[in-house]
C-alpha atoms as a PDB file:
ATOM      1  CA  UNK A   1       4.874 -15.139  13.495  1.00  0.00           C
ATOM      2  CA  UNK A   2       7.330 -13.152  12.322  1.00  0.00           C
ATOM      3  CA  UNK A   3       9.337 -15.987  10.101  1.00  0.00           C
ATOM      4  CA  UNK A   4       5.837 -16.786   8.998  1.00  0.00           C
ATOM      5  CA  UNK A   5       5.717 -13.431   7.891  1.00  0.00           C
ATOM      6  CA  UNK A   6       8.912 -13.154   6.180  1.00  0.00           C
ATOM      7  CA  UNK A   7       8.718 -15.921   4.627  1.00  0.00           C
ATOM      8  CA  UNK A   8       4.997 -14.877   2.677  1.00  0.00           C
ATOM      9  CA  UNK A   9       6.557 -11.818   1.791  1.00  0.00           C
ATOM     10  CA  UNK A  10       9.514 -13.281   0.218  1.00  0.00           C
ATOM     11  CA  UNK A  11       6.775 -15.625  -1.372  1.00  0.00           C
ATOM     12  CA  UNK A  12       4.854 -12.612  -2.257  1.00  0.00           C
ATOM     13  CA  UNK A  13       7.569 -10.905  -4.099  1.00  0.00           C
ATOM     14  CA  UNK A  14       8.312 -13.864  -6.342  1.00  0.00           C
ATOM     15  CA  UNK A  15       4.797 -13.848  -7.713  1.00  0.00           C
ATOM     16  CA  UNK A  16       5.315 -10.050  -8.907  1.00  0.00           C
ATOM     17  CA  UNK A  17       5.411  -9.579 -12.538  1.00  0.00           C
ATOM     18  CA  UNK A  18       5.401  -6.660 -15.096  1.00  0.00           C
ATOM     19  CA  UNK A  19       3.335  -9.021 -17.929  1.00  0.00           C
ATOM     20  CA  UNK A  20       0.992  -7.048 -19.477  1.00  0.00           C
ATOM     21  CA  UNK A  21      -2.230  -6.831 -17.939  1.00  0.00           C
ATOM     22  CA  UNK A  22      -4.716  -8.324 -20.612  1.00  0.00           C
ATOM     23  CA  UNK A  23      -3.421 -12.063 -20.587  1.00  0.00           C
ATOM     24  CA  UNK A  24      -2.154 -11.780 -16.835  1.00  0.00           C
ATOM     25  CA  UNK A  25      -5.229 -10.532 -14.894  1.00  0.00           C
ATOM     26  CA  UNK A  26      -7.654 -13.535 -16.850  1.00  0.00           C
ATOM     27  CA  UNK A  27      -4.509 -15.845 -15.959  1.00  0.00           C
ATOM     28  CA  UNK A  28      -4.586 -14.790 -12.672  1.00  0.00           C
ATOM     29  CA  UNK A  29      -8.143 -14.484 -12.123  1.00  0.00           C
ATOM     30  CA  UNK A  30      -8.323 -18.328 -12.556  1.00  0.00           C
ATOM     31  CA  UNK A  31      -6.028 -19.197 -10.083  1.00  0.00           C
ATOM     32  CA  UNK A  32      -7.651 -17.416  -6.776  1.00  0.00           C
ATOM     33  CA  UNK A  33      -6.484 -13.557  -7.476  1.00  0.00           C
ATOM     34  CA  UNK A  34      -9.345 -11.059  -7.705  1.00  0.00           C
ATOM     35  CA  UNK A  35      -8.907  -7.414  -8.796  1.00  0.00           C
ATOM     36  CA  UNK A  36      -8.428  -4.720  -5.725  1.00  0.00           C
ATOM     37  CA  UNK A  37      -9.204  -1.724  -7.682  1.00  0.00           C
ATOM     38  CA  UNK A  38      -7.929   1.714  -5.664  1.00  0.00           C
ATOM     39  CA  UNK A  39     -10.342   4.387  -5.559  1.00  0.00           C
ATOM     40  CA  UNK A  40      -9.835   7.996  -5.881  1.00  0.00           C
ATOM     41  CA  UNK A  41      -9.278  10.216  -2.400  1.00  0.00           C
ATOM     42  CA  UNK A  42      -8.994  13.255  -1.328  1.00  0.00           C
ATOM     43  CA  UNK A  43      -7.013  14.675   1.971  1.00  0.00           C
ATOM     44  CA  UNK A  44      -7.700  18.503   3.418  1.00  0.00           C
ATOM     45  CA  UNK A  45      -5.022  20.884   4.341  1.00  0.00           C
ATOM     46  CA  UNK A  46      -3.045  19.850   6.980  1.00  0.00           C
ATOM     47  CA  UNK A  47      -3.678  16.330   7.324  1.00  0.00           C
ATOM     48  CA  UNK A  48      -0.962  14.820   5.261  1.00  0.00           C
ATOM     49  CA  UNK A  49       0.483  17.655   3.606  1.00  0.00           C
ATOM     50  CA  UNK A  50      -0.094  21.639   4.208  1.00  0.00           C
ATOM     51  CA  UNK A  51      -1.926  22.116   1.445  1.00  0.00           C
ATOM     52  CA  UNK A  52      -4.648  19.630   0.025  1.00  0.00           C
ATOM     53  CA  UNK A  53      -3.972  16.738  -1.774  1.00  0.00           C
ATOM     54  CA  UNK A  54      -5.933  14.450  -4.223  1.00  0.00           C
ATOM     55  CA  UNK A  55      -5.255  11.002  -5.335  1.00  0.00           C
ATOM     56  CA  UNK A  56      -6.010   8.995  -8.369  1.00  0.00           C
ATOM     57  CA  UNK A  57      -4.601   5.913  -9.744  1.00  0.00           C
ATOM     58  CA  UNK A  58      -3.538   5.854 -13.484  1.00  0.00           C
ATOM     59  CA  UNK A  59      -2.542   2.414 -13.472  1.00  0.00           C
ATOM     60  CA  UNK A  60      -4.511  -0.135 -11.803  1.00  0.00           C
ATOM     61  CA  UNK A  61      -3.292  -3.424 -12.369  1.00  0.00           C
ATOM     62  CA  UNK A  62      -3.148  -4.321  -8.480  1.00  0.00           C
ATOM     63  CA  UNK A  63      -4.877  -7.759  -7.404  1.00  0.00           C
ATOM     64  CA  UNK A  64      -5.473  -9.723  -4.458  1.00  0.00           C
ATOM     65  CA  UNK A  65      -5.398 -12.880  -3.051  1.00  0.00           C
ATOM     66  CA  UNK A  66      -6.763 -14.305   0.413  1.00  0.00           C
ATOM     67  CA  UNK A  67      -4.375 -16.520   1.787  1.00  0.00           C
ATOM     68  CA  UNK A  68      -6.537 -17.730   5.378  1.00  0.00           C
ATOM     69  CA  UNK A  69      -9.759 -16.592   7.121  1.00  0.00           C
ATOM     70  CA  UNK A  70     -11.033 -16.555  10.412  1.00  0.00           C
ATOM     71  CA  UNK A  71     -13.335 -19.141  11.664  1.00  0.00           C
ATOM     72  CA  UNK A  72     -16.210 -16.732  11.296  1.00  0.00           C
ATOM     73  CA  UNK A  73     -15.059 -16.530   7.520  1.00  0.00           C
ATOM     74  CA  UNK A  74     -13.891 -13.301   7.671  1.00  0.00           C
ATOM     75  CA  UNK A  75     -10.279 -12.183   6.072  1.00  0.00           C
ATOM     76  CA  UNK A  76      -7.336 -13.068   7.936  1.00  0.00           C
ATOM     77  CA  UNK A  77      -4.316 -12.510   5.647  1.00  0.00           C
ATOM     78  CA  UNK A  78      -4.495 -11.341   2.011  1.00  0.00           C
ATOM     79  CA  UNK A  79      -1.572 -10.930  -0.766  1.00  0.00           C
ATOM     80  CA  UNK A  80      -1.764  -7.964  -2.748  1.00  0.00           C
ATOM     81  CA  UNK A  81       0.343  -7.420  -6.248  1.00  0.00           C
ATOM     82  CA  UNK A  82       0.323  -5.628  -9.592  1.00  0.00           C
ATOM     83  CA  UNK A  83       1.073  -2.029 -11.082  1.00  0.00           C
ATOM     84  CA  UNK A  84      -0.371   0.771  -9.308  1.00  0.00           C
ATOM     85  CA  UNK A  85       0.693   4.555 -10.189  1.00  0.00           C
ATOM     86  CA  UNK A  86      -1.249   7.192  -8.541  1.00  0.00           C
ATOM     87  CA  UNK A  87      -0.903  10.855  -9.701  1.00  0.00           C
ATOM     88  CA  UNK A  88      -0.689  12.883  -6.376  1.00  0.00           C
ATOM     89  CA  UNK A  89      -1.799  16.645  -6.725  1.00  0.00           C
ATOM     90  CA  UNK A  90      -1.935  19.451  -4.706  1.00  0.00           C
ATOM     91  CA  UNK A  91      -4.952  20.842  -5.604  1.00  0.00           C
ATOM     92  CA  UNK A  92      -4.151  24.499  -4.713  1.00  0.00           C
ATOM     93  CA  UNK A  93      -1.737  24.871  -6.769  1.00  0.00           C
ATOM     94  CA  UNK A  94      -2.038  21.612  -9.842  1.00  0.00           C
ATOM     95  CA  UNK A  95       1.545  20.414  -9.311  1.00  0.00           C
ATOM     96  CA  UNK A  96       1.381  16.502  -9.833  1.00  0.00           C
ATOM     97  CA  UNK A  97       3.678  13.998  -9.214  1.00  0.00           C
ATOM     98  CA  UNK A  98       3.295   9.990 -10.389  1.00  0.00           C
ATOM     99  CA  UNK A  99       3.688   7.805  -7.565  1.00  0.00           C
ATOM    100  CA  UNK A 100       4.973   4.378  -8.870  1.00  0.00           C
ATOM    101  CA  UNK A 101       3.333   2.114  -5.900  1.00  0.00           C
ATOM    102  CA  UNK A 102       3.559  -0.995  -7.510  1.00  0.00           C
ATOM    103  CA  UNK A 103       4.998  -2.906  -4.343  1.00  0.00           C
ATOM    104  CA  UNK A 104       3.898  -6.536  -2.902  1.00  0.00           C
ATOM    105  CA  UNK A 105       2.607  -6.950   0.042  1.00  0.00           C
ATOM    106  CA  UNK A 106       1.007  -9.661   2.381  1.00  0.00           C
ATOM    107  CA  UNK A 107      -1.765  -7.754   5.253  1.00  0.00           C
ATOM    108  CA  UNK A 108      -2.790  -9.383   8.221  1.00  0.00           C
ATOM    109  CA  UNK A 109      -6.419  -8.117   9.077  1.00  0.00           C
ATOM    110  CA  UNK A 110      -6.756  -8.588  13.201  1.00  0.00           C
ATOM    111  CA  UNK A 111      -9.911  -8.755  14.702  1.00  0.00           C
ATOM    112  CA  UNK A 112      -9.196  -5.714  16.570  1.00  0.00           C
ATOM    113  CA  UNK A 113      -8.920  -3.629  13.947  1.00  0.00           C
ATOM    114  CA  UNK A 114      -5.466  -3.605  13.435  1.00  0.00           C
ATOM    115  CA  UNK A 115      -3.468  -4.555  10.677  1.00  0.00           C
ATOM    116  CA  UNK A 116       0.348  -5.518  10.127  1.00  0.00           C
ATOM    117  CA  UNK A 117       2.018  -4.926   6.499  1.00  0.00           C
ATOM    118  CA  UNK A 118       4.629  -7.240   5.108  1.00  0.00           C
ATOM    119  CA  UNK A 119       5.850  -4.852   2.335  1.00  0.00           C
ATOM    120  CA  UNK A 120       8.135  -5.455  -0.846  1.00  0.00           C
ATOM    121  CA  UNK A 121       8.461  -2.581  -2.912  1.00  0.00           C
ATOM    122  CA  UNK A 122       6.959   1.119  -2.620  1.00  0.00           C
ATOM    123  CA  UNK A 123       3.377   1.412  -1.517  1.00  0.00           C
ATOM    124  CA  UNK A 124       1.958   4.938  -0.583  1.00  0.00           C
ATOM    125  CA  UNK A 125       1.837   5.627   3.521  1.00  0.00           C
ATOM    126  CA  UNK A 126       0.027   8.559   4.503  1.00  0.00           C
ATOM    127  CA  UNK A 127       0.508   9.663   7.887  1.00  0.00           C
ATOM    128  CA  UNK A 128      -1.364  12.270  10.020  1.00  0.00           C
ATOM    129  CA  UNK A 129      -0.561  14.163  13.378  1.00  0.00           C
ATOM    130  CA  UNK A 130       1.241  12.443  15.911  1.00  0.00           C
ATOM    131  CA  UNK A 131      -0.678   8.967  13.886  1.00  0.00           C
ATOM    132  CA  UNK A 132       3.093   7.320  12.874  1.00  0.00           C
ATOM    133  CA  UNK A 133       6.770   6.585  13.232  1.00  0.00           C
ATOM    134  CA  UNK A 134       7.067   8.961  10.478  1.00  0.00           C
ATOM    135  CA  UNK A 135       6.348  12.572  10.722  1.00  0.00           C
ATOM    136  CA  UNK A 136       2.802  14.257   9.427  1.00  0.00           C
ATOM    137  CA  UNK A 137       2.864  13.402   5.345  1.00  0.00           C
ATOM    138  CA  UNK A 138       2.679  11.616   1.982  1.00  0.00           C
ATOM    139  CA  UNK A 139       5.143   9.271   1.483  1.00  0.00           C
ATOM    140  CA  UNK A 140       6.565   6.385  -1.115  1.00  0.00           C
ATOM    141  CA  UNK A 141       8.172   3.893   1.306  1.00  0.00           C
ATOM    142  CA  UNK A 142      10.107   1.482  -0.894  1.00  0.00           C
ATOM    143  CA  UNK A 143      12.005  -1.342  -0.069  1.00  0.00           C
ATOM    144  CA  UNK A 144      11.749  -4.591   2.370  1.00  0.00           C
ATOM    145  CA  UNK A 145       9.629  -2.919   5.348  1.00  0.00           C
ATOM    146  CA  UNK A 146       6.726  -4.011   8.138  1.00  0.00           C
ATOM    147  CA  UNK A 147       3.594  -1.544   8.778  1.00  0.00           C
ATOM    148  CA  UNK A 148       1.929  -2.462  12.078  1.00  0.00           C
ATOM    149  CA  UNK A 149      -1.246  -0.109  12.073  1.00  0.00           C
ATOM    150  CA  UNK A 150      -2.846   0.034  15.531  1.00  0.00           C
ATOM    151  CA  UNK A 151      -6.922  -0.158  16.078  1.00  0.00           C
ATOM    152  CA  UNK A 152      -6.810   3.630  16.238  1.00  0.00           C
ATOM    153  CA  UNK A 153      -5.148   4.462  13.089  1.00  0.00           C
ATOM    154  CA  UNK A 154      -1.369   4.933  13.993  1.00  0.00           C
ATOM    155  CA  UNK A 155       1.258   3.567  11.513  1.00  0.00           C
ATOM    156  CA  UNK A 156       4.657   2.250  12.595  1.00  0.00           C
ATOM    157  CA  UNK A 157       6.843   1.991   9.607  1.00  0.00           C
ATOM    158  CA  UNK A 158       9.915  -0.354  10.252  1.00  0.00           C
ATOM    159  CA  UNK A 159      12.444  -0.302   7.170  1.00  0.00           C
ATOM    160  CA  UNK A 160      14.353  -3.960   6.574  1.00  0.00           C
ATOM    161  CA  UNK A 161      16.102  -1.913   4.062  1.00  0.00           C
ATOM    162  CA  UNK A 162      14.295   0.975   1.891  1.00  0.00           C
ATOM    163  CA  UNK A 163      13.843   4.676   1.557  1.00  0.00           C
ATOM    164  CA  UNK A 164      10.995   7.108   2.225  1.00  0.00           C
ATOM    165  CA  UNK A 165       9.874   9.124  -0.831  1.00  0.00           C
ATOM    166  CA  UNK A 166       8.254  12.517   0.815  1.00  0.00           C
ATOM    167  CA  UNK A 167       5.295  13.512  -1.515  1.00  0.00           C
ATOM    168  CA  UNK A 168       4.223  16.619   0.058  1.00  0.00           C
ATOM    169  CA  UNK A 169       7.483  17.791  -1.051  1.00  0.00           C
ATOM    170  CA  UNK A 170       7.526  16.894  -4.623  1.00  0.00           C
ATOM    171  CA  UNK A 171       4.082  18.897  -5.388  1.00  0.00           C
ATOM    172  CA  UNK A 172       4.748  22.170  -2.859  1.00  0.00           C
END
């Protein structure tokens, strides 16, 4: 599993390009990728940050790809890729910051509910209480990582080699 793994991320990050969107997204449109738009959220005190945060992408470029399905037909493993920046505010106050998440990565949907993350480049990872390997925040995790998320919710963040952006931080 794991080389399996590996192996589709490594293929995933060869298939990330900075092209501009217009000719790209028709080019890949036609070979199997399909747009995976991010909608806007919004986070209350105290669950990621301790103060409350809203999200909303300004660059949206990210598509996906399913790669195998279950034998019901349901999504088994899906490549994501594309530009994705997402302007993190604290709403209390208005301080911003632009989150460059423009990483790769290849998710393995499980029927239990879980998922694990093969992850090149930063992605946003928001954590809550006592829900992940990293404390209580908002965070750009960049680099060559796994994300196991369990049925319930928690997220265990294991860096290859990378660095953890704290968000909260940057808009307190």
């Amino acid at each position: 599993m794991r080389r399996t793994a590996l192996a589709t991320l490594t293929l995933a990050a060869a298939l990330v390009g900075t092209q501009p969107a217009s000719a790209e997204t028709a080019t890949e449109t036609a070979k199997g990728w399909e747009p995976a738009p991010s909608a806007p959220w919004d986070v209350g005190t105290g669950v990621r940050c301790d103060f409350p945060v809203h999200g909303e992408p300004v660059v949206d470029e990210v598509v996906r790809r399913v790669l195998s399905t279950y034998p019901d037909g349901s999504v088994r493993r899906v490549a994501y890729k594309g530009d994705l920046v997402v302007r993190v505010t604290n709403t209390g106050t208005g301080a911003s910051y632009d989150a460059d998440a423009s990483g790769s990565a290849v998710v393995e949907y499980r029927p239990d509910g879980s998922q694990i993350w093969a992850v090149h480049g930063p992605v946003l990872v928001g954590v809550g209480q006592d829900q992940g390997s990293l404390p209580r925040g908002l965070y750009l995790v960049d680099g060559v990582y796994t994300m196991r998320i369990s049925p319930t919710g928690y997220k265990s963040v294991r860096l290859l080699h990378g660095t953890t952006d704290d968000l909260c931080a940057r808009i307190d």
